[in-house]
PDB file of N, CA and C in Angstrom:
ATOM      1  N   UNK A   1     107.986 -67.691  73.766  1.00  0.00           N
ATOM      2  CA  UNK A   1     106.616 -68.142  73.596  1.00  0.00           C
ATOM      3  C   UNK A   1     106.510 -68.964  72.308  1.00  0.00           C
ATOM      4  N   UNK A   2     105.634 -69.933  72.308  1.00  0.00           N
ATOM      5  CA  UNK A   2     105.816 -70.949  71.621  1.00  0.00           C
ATOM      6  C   UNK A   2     104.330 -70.180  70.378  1.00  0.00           C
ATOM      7  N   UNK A   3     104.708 -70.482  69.284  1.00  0.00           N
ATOM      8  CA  UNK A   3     104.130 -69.904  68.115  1.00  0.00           C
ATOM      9  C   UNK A   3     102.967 -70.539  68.100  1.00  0.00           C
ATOM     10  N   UNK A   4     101.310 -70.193  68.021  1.00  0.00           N
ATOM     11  CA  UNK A   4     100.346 -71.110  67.711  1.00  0.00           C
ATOM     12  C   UNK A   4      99.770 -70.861  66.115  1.00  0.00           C
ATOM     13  N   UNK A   5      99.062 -72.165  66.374  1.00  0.00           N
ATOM     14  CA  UNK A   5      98.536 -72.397  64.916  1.00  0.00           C
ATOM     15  C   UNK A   5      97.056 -73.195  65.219  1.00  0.00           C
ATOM     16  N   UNK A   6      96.218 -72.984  63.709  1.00  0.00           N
ATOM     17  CA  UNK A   6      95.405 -73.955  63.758  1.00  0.00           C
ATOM     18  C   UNK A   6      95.147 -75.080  62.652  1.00  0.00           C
ATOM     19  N   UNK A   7      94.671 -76.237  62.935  1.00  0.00           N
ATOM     20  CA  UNK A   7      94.388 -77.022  62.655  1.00  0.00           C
ATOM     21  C   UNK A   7      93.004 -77.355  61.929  1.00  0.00           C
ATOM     22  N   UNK A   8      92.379 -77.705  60.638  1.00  0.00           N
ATOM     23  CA  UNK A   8      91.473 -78.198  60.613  1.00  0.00           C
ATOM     24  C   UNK A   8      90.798 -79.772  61.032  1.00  0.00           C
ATOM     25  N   UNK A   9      90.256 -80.255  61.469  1.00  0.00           N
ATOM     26  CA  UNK A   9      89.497 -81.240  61.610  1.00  0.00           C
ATOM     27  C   UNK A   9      87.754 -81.541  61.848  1.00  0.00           C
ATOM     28  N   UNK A  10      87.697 -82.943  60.817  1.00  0.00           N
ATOM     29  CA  UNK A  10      85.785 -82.503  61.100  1.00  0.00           C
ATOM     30  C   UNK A  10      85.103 -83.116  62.467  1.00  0.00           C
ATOM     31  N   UNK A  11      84.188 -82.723  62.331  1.00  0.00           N
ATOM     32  CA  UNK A  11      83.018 -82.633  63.755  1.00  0.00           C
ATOM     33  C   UNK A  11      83.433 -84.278  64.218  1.00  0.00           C
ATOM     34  N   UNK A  12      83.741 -85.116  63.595  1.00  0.00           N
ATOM     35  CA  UNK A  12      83.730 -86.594  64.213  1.00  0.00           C
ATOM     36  C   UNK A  12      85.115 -86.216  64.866  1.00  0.00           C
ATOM     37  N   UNK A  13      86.211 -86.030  64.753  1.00  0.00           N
ATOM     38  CA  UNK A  13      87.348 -86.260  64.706  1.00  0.00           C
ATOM     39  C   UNK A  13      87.449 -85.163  65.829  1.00  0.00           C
ATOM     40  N   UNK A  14      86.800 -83.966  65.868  1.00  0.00           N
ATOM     41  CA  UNK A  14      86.943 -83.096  67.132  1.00  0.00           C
ATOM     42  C   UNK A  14      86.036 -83.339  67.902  1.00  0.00           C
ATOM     43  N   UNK A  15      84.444 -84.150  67.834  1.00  0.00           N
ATOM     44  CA  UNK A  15      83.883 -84.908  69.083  1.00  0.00           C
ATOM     45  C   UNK A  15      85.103 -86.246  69.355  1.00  0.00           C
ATOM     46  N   UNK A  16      86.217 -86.832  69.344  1.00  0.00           N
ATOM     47  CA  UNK A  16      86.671 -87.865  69.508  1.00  0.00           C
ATOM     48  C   UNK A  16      87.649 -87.015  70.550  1.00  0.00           C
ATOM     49  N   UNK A  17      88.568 -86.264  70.111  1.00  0.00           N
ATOM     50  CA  UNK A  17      88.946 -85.246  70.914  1.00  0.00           C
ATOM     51  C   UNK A  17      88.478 -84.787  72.324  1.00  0.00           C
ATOM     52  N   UNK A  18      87.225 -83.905  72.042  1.00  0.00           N
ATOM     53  CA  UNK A  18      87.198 -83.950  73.042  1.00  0.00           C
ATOM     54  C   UNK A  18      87.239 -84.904  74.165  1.00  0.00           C
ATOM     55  N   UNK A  19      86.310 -85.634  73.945  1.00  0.00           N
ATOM     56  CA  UNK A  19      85.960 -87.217  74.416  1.00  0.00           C
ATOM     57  C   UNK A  19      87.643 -87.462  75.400  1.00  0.00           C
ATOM     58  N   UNK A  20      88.346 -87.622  74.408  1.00  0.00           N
ATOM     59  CA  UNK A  20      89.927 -87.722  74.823  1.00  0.00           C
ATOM     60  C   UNK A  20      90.528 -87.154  75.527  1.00  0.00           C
ATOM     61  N   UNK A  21      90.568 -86.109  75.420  1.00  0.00           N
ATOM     62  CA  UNK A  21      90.824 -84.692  76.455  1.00  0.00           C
ATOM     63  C   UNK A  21      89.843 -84.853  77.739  1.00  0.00           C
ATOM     64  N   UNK A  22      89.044 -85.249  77.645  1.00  0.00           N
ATOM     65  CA  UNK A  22      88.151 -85.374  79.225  1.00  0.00           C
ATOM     66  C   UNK A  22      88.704 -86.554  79.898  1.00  0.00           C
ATOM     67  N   UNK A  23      88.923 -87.839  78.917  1.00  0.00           N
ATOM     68  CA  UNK A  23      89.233 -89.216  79.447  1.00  0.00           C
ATOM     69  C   UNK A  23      90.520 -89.009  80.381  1.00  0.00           C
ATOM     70  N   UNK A  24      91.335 -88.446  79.348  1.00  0.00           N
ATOM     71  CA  UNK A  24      92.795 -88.279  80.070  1.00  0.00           C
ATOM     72  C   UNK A  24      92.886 -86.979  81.073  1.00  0.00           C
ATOM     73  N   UNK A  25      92.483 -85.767  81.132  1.00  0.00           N
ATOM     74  CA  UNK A  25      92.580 -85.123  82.362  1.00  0.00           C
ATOM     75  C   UNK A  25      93.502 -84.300  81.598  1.00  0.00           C
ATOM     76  N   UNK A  26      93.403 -83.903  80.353  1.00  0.00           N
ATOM     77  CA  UNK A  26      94.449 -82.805  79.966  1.00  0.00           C
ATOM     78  C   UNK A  26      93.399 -81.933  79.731  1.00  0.00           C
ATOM     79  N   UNK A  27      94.526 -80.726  80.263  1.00  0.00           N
ATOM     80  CA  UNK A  27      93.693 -79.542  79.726  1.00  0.00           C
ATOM     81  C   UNK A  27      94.157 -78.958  78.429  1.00  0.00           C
ATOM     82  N   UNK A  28      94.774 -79.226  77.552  1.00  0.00           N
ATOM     83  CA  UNK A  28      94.373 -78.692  76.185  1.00  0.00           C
ATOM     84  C   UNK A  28      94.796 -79.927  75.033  1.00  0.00           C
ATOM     85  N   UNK A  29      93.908 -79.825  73.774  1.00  0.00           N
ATOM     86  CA  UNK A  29      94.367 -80.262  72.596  1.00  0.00           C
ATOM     87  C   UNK A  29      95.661 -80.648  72.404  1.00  0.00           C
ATOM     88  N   UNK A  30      96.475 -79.299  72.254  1.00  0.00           N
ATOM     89  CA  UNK A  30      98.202 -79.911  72.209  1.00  0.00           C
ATOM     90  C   UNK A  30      98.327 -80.922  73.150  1.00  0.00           C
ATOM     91  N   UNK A  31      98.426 -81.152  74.414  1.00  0.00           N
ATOM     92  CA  UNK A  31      98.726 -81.648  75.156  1.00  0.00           C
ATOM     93  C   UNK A  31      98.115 -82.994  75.039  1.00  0.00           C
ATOM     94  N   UNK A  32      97.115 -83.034  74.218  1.00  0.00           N
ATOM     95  CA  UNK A  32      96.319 -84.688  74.246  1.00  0.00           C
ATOM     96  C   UNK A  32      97.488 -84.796  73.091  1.00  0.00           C
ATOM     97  N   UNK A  33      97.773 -84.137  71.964  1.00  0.00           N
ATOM     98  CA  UNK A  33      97.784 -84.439  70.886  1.00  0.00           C
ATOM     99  C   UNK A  33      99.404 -85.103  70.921  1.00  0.00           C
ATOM    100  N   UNK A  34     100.319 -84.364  71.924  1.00  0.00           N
ATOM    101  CA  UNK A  34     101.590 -85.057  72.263  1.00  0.00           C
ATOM    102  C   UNK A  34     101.735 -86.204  72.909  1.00  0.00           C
ATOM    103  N   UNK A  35     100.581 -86.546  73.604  1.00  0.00           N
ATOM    104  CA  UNK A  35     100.218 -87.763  74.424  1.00  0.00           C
ATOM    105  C   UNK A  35     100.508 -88.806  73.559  1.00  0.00           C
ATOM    106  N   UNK A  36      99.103 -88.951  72.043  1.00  0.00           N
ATOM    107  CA  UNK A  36      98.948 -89.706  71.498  1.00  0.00           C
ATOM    108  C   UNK A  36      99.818 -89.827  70.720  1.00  0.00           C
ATOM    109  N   UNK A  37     101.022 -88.509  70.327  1.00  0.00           N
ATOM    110  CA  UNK A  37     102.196 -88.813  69.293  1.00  0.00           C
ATOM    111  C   UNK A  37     103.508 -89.791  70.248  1.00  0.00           C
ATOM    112  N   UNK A  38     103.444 -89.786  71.739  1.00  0.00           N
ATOM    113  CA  UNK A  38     104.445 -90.544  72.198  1.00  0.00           C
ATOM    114  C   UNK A  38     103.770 -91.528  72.326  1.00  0.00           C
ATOM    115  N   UNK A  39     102.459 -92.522  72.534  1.00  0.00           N
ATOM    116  CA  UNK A  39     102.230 -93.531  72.206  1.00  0.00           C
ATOM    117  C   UNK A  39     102.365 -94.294  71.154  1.00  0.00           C
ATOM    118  N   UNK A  40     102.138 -93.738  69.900  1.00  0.00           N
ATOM    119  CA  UNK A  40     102.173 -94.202  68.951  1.00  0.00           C
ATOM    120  C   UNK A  40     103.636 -94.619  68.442  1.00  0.00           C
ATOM    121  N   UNK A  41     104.907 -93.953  69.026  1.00  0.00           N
ATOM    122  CA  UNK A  41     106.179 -94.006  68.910  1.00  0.00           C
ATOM    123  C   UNK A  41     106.391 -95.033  69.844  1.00  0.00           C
ATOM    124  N   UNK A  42     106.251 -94.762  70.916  1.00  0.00           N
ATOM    125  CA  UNK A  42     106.685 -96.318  71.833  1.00  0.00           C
ATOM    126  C   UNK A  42     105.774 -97.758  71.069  1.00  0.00           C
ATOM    127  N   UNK A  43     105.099 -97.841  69.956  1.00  0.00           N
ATOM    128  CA  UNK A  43     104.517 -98.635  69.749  1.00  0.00           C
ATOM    129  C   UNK A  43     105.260 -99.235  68.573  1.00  0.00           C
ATOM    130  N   UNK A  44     105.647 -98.320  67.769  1.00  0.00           N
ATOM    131  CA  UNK A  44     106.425 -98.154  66.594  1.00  0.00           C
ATOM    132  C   UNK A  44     107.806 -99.049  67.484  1.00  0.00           C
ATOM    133  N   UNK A  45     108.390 -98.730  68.154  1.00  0.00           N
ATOM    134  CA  UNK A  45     109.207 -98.754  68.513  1.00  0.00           C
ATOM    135  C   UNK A  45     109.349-100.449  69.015  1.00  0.00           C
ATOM    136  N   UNK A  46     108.475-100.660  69.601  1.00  0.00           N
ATOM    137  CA  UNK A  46     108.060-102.239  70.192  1.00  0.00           C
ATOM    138  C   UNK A  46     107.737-103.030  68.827  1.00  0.00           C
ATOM    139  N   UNK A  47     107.298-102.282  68.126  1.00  0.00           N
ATOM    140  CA  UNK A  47     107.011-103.317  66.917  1.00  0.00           C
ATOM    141  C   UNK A  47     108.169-103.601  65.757  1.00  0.00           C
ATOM    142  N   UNK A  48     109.140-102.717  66.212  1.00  0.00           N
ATOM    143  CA  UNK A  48     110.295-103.455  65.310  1.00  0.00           C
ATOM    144  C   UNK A  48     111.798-104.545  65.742  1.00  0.00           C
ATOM    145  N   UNK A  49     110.818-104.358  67.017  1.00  0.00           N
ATOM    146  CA  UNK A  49     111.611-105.673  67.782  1.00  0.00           C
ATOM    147  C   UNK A  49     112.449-105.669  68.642  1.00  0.00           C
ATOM    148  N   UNK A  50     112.062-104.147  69.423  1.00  0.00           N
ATOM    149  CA  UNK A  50     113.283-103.475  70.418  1.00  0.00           C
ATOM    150  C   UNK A  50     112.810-104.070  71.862  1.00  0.00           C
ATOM    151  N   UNK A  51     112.617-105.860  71.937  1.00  0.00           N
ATOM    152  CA  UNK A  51     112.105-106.256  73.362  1.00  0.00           C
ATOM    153  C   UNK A  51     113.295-107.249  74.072  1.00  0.00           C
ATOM    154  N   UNK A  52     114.122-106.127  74.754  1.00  0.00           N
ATOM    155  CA  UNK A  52     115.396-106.971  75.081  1.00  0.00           C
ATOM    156  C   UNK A  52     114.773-107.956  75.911  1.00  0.00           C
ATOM    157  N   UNK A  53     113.922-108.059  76.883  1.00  0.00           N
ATOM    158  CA  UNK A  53     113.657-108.905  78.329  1.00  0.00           C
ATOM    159  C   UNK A  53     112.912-109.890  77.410  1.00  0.00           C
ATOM    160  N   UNK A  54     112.881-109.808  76.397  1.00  0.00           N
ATOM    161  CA  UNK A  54     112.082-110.974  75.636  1.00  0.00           C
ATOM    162  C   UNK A  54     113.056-112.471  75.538  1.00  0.00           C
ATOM    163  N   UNK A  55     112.519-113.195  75.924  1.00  0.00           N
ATOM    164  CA  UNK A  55     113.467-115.058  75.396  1.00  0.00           C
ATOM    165  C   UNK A  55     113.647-115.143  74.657  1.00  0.00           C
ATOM    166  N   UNK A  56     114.372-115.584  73.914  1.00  0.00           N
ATOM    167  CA  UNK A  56     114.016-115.992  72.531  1.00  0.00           C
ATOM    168  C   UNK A  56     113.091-117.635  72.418  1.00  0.00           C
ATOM    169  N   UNK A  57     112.795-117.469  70.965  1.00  0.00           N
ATOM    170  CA  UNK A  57     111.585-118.511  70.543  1.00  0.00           C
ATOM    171  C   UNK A  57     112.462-120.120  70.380  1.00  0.00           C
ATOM    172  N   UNK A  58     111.772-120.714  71.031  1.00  0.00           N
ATOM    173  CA  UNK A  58     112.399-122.100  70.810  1.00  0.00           C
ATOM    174  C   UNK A  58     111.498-123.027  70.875  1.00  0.00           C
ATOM    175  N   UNK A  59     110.995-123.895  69.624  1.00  0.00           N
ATOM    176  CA  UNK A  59     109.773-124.438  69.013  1.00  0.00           C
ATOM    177  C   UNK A  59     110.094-125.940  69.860  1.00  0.00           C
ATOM    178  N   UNK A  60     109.105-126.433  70.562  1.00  0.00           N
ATOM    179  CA  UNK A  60     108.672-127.557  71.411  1.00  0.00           C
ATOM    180  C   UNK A  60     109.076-128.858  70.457  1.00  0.00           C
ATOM    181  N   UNK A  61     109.435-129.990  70.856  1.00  0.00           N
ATOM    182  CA  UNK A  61     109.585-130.959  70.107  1.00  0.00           C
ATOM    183  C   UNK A  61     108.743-131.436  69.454  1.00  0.00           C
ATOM    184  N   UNK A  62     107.638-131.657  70.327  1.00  0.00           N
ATOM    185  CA  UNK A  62     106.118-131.759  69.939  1.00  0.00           C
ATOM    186  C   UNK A  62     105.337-130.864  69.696  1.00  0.00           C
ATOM    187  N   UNK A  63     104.571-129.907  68.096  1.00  0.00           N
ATOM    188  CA  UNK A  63     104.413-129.101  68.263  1.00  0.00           C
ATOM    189  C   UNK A  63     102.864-129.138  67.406  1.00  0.00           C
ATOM    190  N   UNK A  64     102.644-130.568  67.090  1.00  0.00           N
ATOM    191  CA  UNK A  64     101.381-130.480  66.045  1.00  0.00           C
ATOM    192  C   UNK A  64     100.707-131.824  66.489  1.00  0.00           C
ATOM    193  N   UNK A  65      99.601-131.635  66.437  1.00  0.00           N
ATOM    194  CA  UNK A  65      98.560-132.684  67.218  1.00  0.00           C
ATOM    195  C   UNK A  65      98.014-133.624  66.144  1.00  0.00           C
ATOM    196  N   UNK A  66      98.093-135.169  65.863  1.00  0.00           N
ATOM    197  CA  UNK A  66      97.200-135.736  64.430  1.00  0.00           C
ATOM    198  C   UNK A  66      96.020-136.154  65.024  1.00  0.00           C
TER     199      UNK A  66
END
């Protein structure tokens, strides 16, 4: 059995929660709260440049209008 604990957070931050927890269809806190920690990692992750199917950049001959 997995050990619980609690958390403080204020009234904005646990009305956002809930809010979240209804949007997504989870039934508990933890479970939103792992949601939003693997998003935030696949984001992390995209943002340091891990986009193999990406082209690379190759600047147009013509690239500035007078």
């Amino acid at each position: 059995m997995t050990a619980r604990t609690t958390i403080q957070v204020d009234e904005e931050a646990l009305k956002m929660l809930e809010r979240m927890k209804k949007e997504r269809g989870v039934s508990s806190y933890s479970d939103l709260v792992k949601q939003l920690i693997r998003e935030v990692k696949i984001i992390e992750k995209s943002e340091k440049g891990s986009l193999p199917g990406l082209k690379s950049f190759k600047r147009e001959k013509i690239d500035r209008f007078d």
